[in-house]
Protein backbone atom coordinates (compact mmCIF):
# COMPACT_ATOMS: atom_id res chain seq x y z
CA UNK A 1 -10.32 28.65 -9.29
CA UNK A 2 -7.62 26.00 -9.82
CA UNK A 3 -4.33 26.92 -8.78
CA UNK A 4 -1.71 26.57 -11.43
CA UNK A 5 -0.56 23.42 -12.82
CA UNK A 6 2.86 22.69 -13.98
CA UNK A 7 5.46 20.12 -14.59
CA UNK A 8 7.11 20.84 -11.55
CA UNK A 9 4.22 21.11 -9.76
CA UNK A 10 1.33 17.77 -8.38
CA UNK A 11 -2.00 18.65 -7.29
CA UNK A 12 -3.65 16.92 -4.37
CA UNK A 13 -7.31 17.50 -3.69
CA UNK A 14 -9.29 15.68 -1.04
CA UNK A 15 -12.71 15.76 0.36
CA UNK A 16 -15.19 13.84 2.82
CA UNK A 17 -17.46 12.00 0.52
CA UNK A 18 -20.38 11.99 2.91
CA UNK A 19 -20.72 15.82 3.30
CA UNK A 20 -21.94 15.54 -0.21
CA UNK A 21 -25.38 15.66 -1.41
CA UNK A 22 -25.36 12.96 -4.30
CA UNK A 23 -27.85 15.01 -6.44
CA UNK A 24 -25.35 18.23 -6.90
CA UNK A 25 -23.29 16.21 -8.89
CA UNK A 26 -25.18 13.25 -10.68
CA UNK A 27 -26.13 14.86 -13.54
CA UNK A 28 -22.41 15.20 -14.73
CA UNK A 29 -22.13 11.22 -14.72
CA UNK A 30 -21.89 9.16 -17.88
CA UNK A 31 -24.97 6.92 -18.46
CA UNK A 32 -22.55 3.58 -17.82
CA UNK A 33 -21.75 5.60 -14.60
CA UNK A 34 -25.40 6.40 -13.55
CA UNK A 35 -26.32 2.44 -14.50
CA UNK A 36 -23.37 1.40 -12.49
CA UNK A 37 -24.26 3.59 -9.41
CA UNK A 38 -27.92 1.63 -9.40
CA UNK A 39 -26.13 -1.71 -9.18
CA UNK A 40 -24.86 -0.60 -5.94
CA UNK A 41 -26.47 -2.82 -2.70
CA UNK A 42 -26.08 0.15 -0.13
CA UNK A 43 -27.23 3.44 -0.35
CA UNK A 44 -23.67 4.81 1.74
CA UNK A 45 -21.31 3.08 -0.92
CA UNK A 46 -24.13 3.92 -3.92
CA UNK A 47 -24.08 7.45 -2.94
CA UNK A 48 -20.29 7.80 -2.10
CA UNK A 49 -19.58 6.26 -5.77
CA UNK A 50 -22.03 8.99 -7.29
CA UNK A 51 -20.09 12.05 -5.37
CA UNK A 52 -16.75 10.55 -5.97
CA UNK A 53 -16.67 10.07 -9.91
CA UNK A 54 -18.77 13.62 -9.69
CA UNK A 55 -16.05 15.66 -7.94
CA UNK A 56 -13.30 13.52 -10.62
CA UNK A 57 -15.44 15.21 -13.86
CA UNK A 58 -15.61 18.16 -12.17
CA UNK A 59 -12.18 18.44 -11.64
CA UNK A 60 -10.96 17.37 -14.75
CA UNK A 61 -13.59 19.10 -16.97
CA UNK A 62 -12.16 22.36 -15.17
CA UNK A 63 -8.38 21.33 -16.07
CA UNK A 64 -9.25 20.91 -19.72
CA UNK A 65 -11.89 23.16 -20.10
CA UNK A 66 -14.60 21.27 -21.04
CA UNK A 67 -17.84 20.13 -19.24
CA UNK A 68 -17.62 17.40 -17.15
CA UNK A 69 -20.13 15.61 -19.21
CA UNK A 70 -17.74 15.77 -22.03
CA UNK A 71 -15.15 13.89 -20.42
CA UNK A 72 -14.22 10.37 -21.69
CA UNK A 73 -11.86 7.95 -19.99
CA UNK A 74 -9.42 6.04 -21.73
CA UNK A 75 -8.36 2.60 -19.85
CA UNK A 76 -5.21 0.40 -19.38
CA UNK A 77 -4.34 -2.95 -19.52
CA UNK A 78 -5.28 -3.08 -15.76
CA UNK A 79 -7.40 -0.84 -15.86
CA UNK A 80 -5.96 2.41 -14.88
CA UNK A 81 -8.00 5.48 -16.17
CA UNK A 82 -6.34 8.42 -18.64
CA UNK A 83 -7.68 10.86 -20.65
CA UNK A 84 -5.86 12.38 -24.43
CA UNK A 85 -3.67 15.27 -23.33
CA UNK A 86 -0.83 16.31 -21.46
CA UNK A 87 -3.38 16.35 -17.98
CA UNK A 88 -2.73 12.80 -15.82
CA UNK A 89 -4.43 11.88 -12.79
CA UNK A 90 -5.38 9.54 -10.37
CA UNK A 91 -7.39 8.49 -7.76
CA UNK A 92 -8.07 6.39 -4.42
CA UNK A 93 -11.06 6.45 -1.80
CA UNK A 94 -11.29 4.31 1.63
CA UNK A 95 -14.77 4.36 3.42
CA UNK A 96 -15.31 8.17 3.26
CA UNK A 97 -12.45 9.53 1.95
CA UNK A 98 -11.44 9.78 -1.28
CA UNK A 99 -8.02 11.61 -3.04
CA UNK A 100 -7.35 13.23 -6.39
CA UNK A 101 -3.91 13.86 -7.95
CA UNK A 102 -3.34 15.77 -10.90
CA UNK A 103 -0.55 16.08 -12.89
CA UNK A 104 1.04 17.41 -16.07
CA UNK A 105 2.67 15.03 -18.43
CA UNK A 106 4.01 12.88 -15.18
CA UNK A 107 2.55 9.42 -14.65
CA UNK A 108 0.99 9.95 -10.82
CA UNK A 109 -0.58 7.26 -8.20
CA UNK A 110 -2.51 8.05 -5.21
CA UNK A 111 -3.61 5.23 -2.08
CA UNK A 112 -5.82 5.66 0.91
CA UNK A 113 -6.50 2.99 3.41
CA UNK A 114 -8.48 2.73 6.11
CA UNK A 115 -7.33 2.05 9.40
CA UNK A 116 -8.54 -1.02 11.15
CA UNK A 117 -6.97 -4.51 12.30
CA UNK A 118 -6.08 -7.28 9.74
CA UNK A 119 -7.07 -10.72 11.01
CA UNK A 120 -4.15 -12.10 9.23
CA UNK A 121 -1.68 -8.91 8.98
CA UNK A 122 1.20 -11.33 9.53
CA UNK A 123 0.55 -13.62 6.24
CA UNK A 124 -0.10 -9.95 4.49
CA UNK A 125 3.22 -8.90 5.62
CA UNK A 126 5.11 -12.13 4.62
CA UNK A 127 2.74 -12.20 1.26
CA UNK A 128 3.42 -8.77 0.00
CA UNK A 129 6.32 -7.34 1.99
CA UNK A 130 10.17 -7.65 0.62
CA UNK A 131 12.96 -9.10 3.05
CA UNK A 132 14.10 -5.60 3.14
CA UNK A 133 10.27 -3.77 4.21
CA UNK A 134 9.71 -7.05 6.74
CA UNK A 135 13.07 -6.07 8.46
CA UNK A 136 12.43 -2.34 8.72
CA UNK A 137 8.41 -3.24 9.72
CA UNK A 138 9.36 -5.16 12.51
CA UNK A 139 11.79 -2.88 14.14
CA UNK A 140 8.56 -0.84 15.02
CA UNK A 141 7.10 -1.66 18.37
CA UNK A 142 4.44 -4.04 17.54
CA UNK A 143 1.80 -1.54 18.63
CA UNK A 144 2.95 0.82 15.34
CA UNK A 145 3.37 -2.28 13.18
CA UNK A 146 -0.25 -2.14 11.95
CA UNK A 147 0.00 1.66 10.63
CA UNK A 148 3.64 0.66 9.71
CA UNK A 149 2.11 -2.45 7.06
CA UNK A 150 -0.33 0.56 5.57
CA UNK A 151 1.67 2.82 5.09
CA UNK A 152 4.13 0.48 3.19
CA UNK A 153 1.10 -0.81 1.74
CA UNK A 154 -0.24 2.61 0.04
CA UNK A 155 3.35 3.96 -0.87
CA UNK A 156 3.85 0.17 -3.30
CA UNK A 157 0.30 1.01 -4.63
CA UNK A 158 0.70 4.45 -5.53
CA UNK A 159 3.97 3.67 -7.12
CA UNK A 160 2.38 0.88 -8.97
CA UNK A 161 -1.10 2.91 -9.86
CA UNK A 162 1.10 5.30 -11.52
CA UNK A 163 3.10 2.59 -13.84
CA UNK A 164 -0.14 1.05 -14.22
CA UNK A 165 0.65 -2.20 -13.57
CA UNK A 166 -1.32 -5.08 -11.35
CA UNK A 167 -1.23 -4.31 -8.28
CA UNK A 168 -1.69 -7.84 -5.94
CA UNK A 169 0.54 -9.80 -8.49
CA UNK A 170 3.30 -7.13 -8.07
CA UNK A 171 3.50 -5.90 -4.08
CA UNK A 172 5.92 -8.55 -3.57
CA UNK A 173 8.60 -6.82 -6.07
CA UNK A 174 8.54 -4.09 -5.22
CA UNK A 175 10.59 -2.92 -2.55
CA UNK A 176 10.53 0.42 -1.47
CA UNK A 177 13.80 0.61 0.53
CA UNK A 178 15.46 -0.17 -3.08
CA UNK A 179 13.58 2.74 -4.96
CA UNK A 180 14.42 4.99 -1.84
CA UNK A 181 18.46 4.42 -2.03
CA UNK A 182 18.42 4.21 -5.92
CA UNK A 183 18.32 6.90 -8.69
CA UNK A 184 14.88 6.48 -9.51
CA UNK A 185 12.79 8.02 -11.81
CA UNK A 186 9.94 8.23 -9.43
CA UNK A 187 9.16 10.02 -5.80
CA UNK A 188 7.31 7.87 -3.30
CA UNK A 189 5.89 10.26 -0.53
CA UNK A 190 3.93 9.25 2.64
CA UNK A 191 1.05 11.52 2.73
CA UNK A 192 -0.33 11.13 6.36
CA UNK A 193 1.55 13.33 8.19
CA UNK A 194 0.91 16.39 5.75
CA UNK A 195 -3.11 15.70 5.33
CA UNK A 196 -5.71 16.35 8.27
CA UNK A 197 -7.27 12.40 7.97
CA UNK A 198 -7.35 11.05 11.16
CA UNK A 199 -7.85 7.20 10.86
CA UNK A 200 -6.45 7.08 7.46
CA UNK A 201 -2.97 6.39 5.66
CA UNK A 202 -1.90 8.03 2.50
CA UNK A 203 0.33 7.90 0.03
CA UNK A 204 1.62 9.36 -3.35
CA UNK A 205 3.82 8.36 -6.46
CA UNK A 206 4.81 10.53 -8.98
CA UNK A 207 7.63 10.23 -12.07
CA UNK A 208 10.54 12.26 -11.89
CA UNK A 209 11.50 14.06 -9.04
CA UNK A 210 9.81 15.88 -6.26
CA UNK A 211 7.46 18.63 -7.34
CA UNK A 212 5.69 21.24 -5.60
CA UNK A 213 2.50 19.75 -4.10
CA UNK A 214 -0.23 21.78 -3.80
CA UNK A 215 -2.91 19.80 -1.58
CA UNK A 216 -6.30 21.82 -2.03
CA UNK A 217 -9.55 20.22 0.52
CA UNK A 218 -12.71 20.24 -1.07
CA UNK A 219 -15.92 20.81 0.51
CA UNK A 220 -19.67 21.43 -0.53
CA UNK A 221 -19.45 25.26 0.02
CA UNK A 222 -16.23 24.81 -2.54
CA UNK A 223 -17.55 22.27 -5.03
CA UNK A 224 -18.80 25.13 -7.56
CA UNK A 225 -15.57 26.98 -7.12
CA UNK A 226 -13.43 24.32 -8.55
């Protein structure tokens, strides 16, 4: 049963896309999904994109009451997918994991990255980074600096997933210490700490101000509860 959704409230639902059987949820897929998922070279990333945009019908056939089949994406000028209605979500997977947020009449952004090293994290840093996130980056001891780029990293990608813009042509203007210490329309919240994802960083964006977040896990034994 879905817990309550509001405009002062965001819902955050995760899951572990390999616990999934692929066949539990295929038959919910669009046909451009299904031909899509055969395209795929590797089973692991064919079956993970089958069980990902599964769960995402599921869940939003259940917020607007219809069947998941039914459901039929609008898209943006970059690509960012909405649906008619007051319901907005988004949503970001890395290797296995994958995040959902759902909100009501808020623009919302969600990023997950993987962990591992960048063979050119430096260039990245000076490529994408303001003055201002460079600075506060390299005060961390250079053994946190890696988890220190990502999470940067996710926090300007949710923010710009949300205002659906582009996201590689824009990293580089937008600087978070500016949104932080302004009145902005928008909260920008680091997710890792709150979420049980070891070898993962997370992050959110939503418009307005900070709402309740309700972060929900789901899991096979859960799937037909949503």
């Amino acid at each position: 049963m879905l817990p309550i959704l509001t405009t002062n409230t965001l819902h955050l639902w995760y899951a572990t896309l390999d616990e999934f059987n692929p066949d539990s949820v295929k038959s919910v897929l669009s046909p451009d999904e299904q031909s899509k998922a055969l395209r795929f070279i590797f089973d692991s990333d064919r079956d993970r994109y089958i069980v990902g945009r599964g769960i995402l019908r599921l869940l939003l056939s259940a917020y607007n009451k219809m069947k998941p089949e039914d459901i039929h994406f609008q898209y943006g000028s970059h690509g960012k997918p909405s649906l008619s209605g007051p319901i907005r979500f988004n949503v970001s997977h890395s290797e296995a994991m994958i995040l959902y947020a759902v909100a009501h009449e808020r623009e919302v952004g969600v990023d997950v990255e993987f962990i591992r090293p960048l063979a050119e994290q430096d260039a990245l840093v000076e490529e994408y980074l303001t003055v201002n996130e460079q600075f506060q980056l390299r005060a961390l001891p250079y053994r946190q600096q890696l988890e220190g780029f990502l999470t940067c990293w996710t926090q300007k990608e949710a923010y710009l997933k949300a205002r659906g813009i582009g996201l590689v042509d824009a990293l580089n203007r937008v600087d978070l210490t500016q949104i932080s210490a302004g009145e902005s329309p928008w909260w920008i919240h680091n997710l890792t700490p709150t979420l049980s994802c070891p070898g993962y960083v997370c992050a959110l964006a939503i418009e307005g101000s900070q709402p309740d977040l309700v972060i929900t896990p789901i899991q096979p034994a859960t799937l037909g509860n949503i």
